[in-house]
Protein backbone atom coordinates (compact mmCIF):
# COMPACT_ATOMS: atom_id res chain seq x y z
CA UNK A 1 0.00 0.00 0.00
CA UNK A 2 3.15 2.28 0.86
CA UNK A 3 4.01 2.16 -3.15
CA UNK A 4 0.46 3.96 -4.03
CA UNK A 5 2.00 7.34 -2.74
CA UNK A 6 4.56 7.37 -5.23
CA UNK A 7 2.47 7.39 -7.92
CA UNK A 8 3.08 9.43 -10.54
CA UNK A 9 -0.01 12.49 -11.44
CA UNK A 10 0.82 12.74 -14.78
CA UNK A 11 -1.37 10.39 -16.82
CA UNK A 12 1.33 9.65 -19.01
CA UNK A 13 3.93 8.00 -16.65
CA UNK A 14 1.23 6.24 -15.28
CA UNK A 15 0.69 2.49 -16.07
CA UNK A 16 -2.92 1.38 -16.77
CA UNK A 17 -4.27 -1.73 -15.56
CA UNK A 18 -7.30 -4.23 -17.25
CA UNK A 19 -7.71 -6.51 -14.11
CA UNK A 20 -10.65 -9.28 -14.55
CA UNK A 21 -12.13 -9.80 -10.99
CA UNK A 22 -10.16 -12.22 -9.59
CA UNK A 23 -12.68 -13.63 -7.31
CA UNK A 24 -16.65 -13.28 -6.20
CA UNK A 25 -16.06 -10.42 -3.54
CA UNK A 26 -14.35 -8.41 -6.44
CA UNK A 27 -17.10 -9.29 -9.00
CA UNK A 28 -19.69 -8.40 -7.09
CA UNK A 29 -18.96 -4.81 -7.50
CA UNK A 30 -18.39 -5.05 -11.60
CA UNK A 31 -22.26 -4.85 -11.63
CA UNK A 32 -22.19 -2.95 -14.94
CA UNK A 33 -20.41 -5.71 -16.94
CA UNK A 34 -21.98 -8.33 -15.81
CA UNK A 35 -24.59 -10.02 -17.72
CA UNK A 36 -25.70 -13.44 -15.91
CA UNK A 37 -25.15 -12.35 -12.64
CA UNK A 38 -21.47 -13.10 -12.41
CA UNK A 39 -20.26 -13.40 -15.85
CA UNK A 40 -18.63 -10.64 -17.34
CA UNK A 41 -19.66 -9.32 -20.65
CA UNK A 42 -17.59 -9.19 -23.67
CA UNK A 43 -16.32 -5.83 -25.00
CA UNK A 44 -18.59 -3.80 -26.64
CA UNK A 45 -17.73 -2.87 -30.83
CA UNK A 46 -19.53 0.73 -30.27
CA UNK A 47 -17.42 3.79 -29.35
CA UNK A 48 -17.48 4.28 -25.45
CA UNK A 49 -18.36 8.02 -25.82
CA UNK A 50 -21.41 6.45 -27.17
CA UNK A 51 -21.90 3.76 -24.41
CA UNK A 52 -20.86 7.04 -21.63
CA UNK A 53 -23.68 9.05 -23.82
CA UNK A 54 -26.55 6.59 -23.39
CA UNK A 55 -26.08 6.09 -19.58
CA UNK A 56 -25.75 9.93 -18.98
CA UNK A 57 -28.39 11.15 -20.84
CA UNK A 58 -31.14 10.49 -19.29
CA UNK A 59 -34.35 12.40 -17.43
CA UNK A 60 -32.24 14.79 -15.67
CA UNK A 61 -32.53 16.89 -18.64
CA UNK A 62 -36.06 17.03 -18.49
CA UNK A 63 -35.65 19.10 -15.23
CA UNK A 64 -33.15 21.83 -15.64
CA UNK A 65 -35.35 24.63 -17.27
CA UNK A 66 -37.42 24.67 -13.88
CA UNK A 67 -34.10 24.84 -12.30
CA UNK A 68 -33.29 28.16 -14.29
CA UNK A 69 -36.67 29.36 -13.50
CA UNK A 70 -35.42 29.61 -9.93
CA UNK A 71 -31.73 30.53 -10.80
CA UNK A 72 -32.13 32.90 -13.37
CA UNK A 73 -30.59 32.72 -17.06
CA UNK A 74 -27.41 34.00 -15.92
CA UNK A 75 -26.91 31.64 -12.63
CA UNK A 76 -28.76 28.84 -13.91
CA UNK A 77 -26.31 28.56 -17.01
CA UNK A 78 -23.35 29.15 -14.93
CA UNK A 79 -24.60 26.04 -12.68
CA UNK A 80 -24.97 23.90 -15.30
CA UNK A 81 -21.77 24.95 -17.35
CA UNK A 82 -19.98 24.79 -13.48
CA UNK A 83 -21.20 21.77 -12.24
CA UNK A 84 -20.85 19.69 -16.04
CA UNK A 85 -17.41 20.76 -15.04
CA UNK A 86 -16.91 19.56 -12.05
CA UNK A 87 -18.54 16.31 -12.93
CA UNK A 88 -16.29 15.69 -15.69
CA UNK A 89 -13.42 16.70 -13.50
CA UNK A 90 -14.71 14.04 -10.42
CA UNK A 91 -15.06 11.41 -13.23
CA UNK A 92 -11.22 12.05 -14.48
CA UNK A 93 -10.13 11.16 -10.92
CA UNK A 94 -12.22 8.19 -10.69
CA UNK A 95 -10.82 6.98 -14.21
CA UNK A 96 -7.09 7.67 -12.89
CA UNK A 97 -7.99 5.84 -9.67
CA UNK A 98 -9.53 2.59 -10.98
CA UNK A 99 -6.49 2.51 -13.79
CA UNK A 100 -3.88 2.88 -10.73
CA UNK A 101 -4.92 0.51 -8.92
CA UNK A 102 -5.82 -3.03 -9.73
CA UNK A 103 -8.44 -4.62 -8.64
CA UNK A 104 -10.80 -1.57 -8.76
CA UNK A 105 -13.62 -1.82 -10.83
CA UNK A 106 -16.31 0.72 -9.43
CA UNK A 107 -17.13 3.35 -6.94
CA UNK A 108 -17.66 0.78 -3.95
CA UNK A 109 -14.09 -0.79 -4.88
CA UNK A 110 -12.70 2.64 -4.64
CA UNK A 111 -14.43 3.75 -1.62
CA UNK A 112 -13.00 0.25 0.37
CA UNK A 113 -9.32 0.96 -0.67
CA UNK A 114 -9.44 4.74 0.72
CA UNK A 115 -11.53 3.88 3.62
CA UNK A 116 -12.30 0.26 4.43
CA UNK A 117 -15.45 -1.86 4.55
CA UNK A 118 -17.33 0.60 6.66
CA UNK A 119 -17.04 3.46 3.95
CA UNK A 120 -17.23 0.84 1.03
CA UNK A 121 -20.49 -0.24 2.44
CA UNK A 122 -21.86 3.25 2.97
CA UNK A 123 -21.27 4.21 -0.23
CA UNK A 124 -23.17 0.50 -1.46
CA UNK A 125 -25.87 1.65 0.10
CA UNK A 126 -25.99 5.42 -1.32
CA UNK A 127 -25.62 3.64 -4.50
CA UNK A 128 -28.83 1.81 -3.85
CA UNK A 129 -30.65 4.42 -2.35
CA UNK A 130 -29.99 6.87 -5.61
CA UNK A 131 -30.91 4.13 -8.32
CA UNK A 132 -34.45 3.80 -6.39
CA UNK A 133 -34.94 7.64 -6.17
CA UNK A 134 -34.24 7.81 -10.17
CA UNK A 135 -36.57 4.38 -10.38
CA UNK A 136 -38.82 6.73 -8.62
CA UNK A 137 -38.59 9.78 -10.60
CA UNK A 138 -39.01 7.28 -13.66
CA UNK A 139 -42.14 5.99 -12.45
CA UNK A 140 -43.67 9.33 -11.92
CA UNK A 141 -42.38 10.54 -15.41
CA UNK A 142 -44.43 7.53 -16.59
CA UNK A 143 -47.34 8.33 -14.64
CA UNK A 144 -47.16 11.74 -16.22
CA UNK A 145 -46.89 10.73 -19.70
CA UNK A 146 -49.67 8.47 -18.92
CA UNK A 147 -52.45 11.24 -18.05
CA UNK A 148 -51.35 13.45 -20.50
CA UNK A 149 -51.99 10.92 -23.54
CA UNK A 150 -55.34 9.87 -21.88
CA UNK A 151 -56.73 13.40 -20.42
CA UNK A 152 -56.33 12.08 -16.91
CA UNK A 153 -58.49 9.08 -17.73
CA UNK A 154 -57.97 7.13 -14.67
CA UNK A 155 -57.08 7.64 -11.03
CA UNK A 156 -52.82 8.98 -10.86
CA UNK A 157 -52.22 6.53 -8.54
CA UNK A 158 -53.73 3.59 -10.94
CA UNK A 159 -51.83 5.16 -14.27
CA UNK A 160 -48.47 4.89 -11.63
CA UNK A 161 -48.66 1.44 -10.54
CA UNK A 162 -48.94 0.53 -13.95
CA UNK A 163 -45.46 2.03 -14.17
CA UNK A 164 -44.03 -0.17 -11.51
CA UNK A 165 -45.74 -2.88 -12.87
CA UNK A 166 -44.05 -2.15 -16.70
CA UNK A 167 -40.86 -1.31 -14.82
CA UNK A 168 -40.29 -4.47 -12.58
CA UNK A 169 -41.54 -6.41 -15.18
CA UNK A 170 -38.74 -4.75 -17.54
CA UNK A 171 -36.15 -4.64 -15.18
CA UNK A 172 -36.74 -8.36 -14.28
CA UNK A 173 -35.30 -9.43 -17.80
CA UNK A 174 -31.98 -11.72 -16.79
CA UNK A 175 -29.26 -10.94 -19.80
CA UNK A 176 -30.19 -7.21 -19.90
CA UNK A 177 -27.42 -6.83 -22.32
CA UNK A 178 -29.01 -8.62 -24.81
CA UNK A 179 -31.31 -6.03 -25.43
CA UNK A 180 -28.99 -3.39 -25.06
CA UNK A 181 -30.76 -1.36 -28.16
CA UNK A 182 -33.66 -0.56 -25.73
CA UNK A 183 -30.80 1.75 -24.59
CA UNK A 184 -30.08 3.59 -28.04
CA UNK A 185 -34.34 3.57 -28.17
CA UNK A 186 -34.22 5.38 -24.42
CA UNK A 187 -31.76 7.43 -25.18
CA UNK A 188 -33.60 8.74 -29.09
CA UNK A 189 -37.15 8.50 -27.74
CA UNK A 190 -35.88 10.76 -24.65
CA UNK A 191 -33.67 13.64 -26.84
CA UNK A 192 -36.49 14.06 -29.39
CA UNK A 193 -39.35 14.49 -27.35
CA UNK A 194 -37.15 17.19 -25.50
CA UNK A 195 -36.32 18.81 -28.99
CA UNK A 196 -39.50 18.67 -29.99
CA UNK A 197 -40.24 21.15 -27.15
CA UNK A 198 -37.51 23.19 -27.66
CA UNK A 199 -38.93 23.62 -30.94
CA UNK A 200 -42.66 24.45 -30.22
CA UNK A 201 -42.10 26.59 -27.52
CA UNK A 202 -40.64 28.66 -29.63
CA UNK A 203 -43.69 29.33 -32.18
CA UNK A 204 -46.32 30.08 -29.36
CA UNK A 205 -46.76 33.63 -28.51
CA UNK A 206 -47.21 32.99 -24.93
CA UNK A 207 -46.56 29.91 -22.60
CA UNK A 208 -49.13 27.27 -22.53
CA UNK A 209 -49.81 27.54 -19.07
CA UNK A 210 -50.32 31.22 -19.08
CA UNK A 211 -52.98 32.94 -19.03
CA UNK A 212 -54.18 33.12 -22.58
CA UNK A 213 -55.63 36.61 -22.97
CA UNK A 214 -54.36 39.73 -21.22
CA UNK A 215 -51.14 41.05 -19.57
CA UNK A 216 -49.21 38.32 -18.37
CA UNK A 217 -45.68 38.16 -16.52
CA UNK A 218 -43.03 35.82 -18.11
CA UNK A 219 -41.15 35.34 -15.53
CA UNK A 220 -38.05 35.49 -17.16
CA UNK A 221 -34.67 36.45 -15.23
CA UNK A 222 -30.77 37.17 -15.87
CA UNK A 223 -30.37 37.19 -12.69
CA UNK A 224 -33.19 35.47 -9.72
CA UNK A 225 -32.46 35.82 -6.02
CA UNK A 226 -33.95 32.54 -4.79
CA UNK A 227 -34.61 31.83 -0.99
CA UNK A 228 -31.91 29.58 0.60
CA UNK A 229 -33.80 26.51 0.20
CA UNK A 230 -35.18 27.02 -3.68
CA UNK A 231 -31.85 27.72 -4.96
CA UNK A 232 -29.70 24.52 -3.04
CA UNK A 233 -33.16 22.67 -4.97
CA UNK A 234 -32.22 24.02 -8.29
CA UNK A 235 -28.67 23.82 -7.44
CA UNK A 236 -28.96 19.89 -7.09
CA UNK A 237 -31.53 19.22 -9.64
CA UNK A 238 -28.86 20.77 -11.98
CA UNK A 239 -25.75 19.21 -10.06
CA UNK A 240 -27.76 15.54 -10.47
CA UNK A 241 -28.30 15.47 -13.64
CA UNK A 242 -24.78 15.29 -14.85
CA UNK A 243 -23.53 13.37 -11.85
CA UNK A 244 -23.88 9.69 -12.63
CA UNK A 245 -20.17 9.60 -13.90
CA UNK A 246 -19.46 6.40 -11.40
CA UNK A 247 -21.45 4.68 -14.07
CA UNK A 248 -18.56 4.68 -16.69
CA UNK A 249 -16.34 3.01 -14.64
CA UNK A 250 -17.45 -0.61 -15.93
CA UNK A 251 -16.91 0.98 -19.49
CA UNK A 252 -12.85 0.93 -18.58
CA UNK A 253 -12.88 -2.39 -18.61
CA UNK A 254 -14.33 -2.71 -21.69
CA UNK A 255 -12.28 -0.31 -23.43
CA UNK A 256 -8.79 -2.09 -26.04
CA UNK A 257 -7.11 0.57 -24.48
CA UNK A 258 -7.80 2.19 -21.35
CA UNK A 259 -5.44 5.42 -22.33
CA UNK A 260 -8.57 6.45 -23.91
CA UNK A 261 -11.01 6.64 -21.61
CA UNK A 262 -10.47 10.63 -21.19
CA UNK A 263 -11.09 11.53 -24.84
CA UNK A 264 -13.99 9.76 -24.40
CA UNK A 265 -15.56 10.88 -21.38
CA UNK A 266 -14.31 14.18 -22.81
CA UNK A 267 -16.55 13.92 -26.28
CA UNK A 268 -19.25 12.64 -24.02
CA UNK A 269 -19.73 15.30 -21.48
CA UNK A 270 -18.84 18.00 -24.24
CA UNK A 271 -22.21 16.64 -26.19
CA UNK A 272 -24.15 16.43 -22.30
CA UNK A 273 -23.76 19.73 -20.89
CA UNK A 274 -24.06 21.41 -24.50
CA UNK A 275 -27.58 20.02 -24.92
CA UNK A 276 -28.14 20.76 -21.58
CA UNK A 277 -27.48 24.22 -21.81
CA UNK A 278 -29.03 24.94 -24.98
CA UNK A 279 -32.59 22.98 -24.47
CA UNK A 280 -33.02 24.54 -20.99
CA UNK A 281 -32.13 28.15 -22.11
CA UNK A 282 -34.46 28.03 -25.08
CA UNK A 283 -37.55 26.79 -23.27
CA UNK A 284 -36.59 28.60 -20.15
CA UNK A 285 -36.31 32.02 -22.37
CA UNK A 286 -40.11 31.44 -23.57
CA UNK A 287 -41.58 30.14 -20.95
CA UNK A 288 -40.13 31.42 -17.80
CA UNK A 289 -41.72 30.48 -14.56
CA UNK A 290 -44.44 29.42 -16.56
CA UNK A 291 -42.21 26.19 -17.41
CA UNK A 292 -43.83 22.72 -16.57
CA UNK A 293 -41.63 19.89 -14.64
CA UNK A 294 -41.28 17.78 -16.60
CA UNK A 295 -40.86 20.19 -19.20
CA UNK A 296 -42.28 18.25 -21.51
CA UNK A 297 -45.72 19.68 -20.53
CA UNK A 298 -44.16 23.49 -21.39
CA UNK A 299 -45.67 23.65 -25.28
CA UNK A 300 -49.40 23.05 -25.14
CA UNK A 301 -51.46 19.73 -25.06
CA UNK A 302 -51.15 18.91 -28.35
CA UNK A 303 -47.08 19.04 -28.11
CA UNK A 304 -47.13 17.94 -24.59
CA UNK A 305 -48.77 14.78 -25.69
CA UNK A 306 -46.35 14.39 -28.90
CA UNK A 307 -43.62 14.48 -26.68
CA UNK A 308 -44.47 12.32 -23.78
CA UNK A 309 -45.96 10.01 -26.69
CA UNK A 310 -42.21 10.02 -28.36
CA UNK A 311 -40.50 10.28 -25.02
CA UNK A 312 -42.26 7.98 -22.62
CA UNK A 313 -40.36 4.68 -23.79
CA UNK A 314 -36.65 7.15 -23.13
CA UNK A 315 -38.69 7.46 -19.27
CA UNK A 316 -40.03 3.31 -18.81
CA UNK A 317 -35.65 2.24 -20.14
CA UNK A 318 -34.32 5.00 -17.84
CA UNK A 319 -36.43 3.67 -14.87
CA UNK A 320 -35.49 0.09 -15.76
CA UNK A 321 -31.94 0.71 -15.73
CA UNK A 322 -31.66 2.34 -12.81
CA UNK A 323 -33.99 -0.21 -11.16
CA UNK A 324 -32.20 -3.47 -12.98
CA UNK A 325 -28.84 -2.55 -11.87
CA UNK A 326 -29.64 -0.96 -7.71
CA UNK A 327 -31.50 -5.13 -7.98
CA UNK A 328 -28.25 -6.73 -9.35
CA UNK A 329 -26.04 -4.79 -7.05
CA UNK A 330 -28.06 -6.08 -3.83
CA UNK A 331 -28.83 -10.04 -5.63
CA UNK A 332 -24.73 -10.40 -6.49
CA UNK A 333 -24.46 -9.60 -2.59
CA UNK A 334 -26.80 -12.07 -1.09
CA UNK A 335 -25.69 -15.12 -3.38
CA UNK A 336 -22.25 -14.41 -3.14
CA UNK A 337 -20.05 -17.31 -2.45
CA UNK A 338 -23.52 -19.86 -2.90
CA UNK A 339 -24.17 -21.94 -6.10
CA UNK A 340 -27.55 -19.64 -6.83
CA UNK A 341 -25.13 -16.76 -7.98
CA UNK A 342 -25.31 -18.57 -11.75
CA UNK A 343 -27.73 -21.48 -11.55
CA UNK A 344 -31.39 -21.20 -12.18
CA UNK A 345 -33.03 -22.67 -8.52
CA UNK A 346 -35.54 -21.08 -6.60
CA UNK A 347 -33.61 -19.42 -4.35
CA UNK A 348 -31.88 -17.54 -7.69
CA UNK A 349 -35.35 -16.56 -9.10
CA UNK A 350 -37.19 -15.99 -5.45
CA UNK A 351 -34.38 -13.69 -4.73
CA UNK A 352 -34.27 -11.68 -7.90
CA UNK A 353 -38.06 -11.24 -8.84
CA UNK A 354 -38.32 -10.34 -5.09
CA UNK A 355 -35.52 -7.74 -5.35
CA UNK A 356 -36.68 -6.05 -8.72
CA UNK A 357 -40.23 -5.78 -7.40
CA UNK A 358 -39.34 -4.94 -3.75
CA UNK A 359 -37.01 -1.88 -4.59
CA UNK A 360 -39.40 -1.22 -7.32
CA UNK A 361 -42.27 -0.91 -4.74
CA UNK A 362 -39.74 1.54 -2.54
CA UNK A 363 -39.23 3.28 -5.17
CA UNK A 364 -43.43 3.59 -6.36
CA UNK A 365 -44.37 4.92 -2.44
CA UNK A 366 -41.88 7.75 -2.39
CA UNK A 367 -43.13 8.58 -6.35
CA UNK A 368 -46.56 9.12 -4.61
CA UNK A 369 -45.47 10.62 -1.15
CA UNK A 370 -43.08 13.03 -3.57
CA UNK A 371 -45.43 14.06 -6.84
CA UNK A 372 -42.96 16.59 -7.73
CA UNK A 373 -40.21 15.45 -10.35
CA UNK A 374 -37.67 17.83 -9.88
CA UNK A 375 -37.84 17.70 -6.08
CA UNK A 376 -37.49 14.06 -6.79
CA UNK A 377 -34.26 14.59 -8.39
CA UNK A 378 -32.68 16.81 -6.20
CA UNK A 379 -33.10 14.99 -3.39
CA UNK A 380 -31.14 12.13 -5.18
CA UNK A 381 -28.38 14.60 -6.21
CA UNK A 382 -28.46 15.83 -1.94
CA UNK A 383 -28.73 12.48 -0.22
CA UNK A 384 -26.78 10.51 -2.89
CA UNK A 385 -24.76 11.79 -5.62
CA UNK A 386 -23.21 14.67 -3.27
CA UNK A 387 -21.30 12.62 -1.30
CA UNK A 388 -20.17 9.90 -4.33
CA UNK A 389 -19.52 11.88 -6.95
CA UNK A 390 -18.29 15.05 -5.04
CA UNK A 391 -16.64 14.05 -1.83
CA UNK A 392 -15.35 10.89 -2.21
CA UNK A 393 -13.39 11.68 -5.75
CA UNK A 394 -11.84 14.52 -3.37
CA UNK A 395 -10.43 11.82 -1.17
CA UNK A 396 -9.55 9.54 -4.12
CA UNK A 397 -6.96 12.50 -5.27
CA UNK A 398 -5.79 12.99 -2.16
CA UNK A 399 -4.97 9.03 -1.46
CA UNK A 400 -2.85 9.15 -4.03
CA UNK A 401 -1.15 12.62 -4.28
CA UNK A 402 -0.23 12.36 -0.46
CA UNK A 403 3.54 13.76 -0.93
CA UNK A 404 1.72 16.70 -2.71
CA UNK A 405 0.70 18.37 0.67
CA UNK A 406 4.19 19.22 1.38
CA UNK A 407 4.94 19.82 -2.28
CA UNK A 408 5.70 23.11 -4.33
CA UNK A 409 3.29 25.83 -4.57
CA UNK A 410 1.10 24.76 -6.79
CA UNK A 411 1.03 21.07 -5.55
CA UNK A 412 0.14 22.65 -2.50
CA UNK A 413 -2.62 24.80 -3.61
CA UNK A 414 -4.03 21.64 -5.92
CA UNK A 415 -3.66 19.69 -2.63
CA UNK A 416 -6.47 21.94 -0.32
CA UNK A 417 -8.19 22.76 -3.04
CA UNK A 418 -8.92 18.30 -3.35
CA UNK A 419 -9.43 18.47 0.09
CA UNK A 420 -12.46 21.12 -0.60
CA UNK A 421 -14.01 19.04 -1.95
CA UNK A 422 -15.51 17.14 1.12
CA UNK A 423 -16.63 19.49 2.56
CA UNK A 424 -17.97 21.05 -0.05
CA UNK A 425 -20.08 17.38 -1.14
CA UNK A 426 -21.23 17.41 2.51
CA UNK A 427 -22.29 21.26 1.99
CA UNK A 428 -24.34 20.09 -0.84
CA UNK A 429 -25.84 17.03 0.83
CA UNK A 430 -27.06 18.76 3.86
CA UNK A 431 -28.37 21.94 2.64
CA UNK A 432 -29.91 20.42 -0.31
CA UNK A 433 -31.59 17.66 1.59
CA UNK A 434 -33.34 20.56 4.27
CA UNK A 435 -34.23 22.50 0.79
CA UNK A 436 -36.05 19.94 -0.76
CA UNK A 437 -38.00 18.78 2.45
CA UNK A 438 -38.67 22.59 3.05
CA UNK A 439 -40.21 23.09 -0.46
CA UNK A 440 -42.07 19.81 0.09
CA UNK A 441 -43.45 21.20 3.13
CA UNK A 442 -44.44 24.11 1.90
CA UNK A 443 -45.93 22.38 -1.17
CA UNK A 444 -47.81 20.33 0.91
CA UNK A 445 -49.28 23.74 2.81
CA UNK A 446 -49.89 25.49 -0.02
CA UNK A 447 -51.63 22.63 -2.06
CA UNK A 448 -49.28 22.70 -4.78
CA UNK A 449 -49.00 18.95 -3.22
CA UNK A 450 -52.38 17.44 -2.39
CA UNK A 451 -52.22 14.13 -0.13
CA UNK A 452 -49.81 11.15 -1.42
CA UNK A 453 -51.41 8.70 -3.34
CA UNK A 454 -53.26 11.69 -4.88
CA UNK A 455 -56.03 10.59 -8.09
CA UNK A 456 -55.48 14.28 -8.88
CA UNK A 457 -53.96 15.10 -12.67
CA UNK A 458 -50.37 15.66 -12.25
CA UNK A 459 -50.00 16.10 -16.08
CA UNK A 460 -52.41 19.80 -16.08
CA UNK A 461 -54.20 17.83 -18.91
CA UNK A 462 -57.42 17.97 -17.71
C-alpha cells in the first residue's frame, strides 16, 4: 500500500491496468459488466463516448429549465456549465484511480481501498438508495406521460402502478445486455421528445400555461435571487443530472485501451452539458416560470402529448436501468459465495423477482409521497450523488497525491483545493436535503401537493 504514494499524477507516466475480478467479492462490485449475474460481458464494438452518452443522458434533462426558473438565465447557465465541469473533472479522478490501482472496478471498490469496509459499504448503500430515487422519478415521469396521452383518464395513482408494474416487469429481464438497443431507443425517444419542445415553444406567442388573454408576466430572469432553500433545490436538480459519472467506470474495462477513456468521457460530457445548456435556455427564455416539470408539458397539449408520446419509452428504459442494476447490485451480494449466484433454482429466481419488485415498490411509495419530479431529483443529487460523486473523488486524489501536501506551490494549492471538496459534497448534501424537504413542506401547505397517493392530474391535462 506504501508504493500507491509514489504514484506518478501525470497520466502519461502512469501504467494502466485491465484486471478481470479475480474472485466473487471483487465481482460483485463489476455490476455494470456483468450479464448473468457473475459473468462478465464481452467488449462492446460501439465507441465508449457512445456507451458514456446513453447512460448519462437520461431524465435529468427534463428538469433543468425549472431549475433556471429559480436561478435565473445567468446563474442557472453558470450552474450547469460549473457543475458539467466539475462532474467531468470528479469522473477524471475516478478513471485515474480505478487505472492505478488493480483490482478496482467501481465506486464501492474505490471507496474500500481509501476507507475500508465501513465506507465501502456506505457508499453500497448510497448507490442503492440513488438508483431507487431515479426508479422513482421514472415511475412518476411515466405516470405523467400516462395522463397526458389519456386526459387524466384514470385515477394517478392507478396510471403509476402501472409504471411499476411495466418497470419491474422490464427490469426483471436476466441478460439485460441482450437487449442493449432498448438503450439507443431510451436514449432517441428521450432527446427528441425534448427537442420537440424546444422547438414548439418557440412558435407560441405565450406559454401554454399562461394565461391566454391579457397582460401576463413571463417570468423570465438574468439574474433570480432565490430563498436559501429554492436555490440549493435548483442547485442539485442541476448538479444531479450530470452526476452519474461512477457509471462509466465498468466501461474501462471494456475499453482495447484504457489510455482512452479521457477523450472519451471528454466527447461525451462535451455533447451532455451542451444540450443541456441549450434545451433549458431556449424553453426557459419562452416560458419562464411558466415552465412545466417535466418540461415536456411546457408547449401546449397537443405538443405535450407528442412528446411524452415520443419520449415515454426514453422514461419506462431510464427507470429500468436504474432499477435493474440498484437489484443486481443487492442479488450479487446475497448469493455471493452460494451456487444460486449462476444457476437457475428457486432461491436464484425468489431472490431476484423479489428484489426487482421490492425496490421497485420503494421506489413507487416515495413517487406518490413526492409528486414533484424535480424535487425528486434533487433529493437524489443531496442524499446521494453529493457525497459519491463530489466528496469521495476529493479523497480519491488525495490518497494518491499524499507527498503533494508538502509539495511546491502549486502542488500545494491543488492539494487543499482536493481536500475542498468534502466538505464542499457534505455542503451540498445537507443543505440540499433541508431545501427539498422545506419546499415539500411548503408544497404540501400550499396545495401545490395534495395528499400522497393523490387521483389528482399531475400532467395539467385535464
Amino acid at each position: 500500500m506504501s508504493g500507491l504514494n509514489t504514484i506518478s499524477p501525470d497520466p502519461e507516466k502512469r501504467g494502466y491496468h485491465d484486471v478481470r475480478p479475480s474472485s466473487k467479492d471483487d465481482a460483485e462490485y463489476a455490476v455494470g459488466k456483468m450479464d448473468d449475474f457473475g459473468t462478465t460481458k464481452s467488449s462492446s464494438k460501439e465507441p465508449p463516448s457512445i456507451i458514456m452518452l446513453k447512460v448519462i443522458f437520461a431524465t435529468g434533462v427534463l428538469s433543468i429549465p425549472v431549475a433556471m426558473s429559480s436561478l435565473g438565465a445567468v446563474g442557472g447557465a453558470l450552474s450547469v456549465i460549473a457543475w458539467g465541469a466539475l462532474n467531468t473533472y470528479t469522473a477524471v479522478i475516478q478513471g485515474d484511480f480505478r487505472n492505478n490501482h488493480p483490482g478496482v472496478h467501481s465506486i464501492a471498490d474505490m471507496a474500500r481501498e481509501v476507507g475500508g469496509v465501513v465506507v465501502k459499504e456506505v457508499t453500497g448503500a448510497l448507490f442503492i438508495v440513488a438508483y431507487v430515487l431515479c426508479t422513482g422519478s421514472g415511475i412518476l415521469g411515466v405516470s405523467i406521460g400516462l395522463n397526458a396521452l389519456s386526459h387524466h383518464a384514470a385515477c394517478t395513482v392507478w396510471w403509476s402502478f402501472l409504471a411499476y408494474v411495466v418497470v419491474a416487469a422490464c427490469a426483471s429481464v436476466r441478460k439485460f445486455h441482450q437487449i442493449g438497443w432498448l438503450t439507443w431507443a431510451g436514449f432517441i425517444s428521450i432527446f427528441i421528445a425534448v427537442f420537440i419542445v424546444v422547438v414548439a415553444v418557440t412558435l407560441r406567442d405565450r406559454p401554454a400555461s399562461a394565461p391566454q388573454t391579457g397582460d401576463f408576466e413571463l417570468g423570465y430572469y438574468a439574474i433570480a435571487y432565490p430563498t436559501f432553500a429554492s436555490g440549493m433545490v435548483a442547485s442539485c436538480t442541476i448538479f444531479v443530472s450530470s452526476a452519474g459519472t461512477s457509471a462509466f467506470l465498468p466501461v474501462i474495462s471494456e475499453m482495447r485501451n484504457p489510455r482512452d477513456y479521457r477523450k472519451s468521457l471528454f466527447v461525451c460530457m462535451g455533447i451532455v452539458n451542451a444540450a443541456y445548456l441549450s434545451f433549458s435556455l431556449v424553453v426557459y427564455r419562452w416560458c419562464g416560470s411558466w415552465v412545466a416539470s417535466p418540461s415536456l408539458g411546457s408547449a401546449g397539449q397537443t405538443v405535450k402529448m407528442v412528446a411524452y408520446g415520443v419520449g415515454l419509452i426514453g422514461l419506462v428504459v431510464s427507470a429500468c436501468l436504474y432499477l435493474h442494476v440498484a437489484a443486481k447490485y443487492c442479488f450479487v451480494r446475497l448469493l455471493r459465495n452460494t451456487h444460486h449466484l449462476q444457476e437457475n433454482t428457486l432461491v436464484h429466481w425468489a431472490t431476484w423477482l423479489g428484489l426487482t419488485f421490492g425496490l421497485a415498490s420503494i421506489s413507487f411509495i416515495l413517487a406518490e409521497a413526492i409528486p414533484v419530479f424535480n424535487y425528486l431529483l434533487a433529493l437524489t443529487g443531496s442524499i446521494c450523488f453529493a457525497p459519491i460523486a463530489i466528496s469521495l473523488p476529493g479523497w480519491l486524489w488525495i490518497h494518491d497525491h499524499k507527498p503533494w501536501m508538502k509539495g511546491s506551490a502549486f502542488q500545494q494549492v491543488a492539494y487543499w483545493l482536493h481536500v475542498a471538496l468534502i466538505p464542499l459534497g457534505m455542503f451540498i448534501c445537507v443543505g440540499g436535503t433541508y431545501g427539498v424537504v422545506e419546499l415539500i413542506i411548503q408544497a404540501y401547505a400550499t396545495g401545490l401537493i395534495g395528499t400522497a397517493f393523490s387521483c389528482a392530474d399531475n400532467s395539467n391535462s385535464s
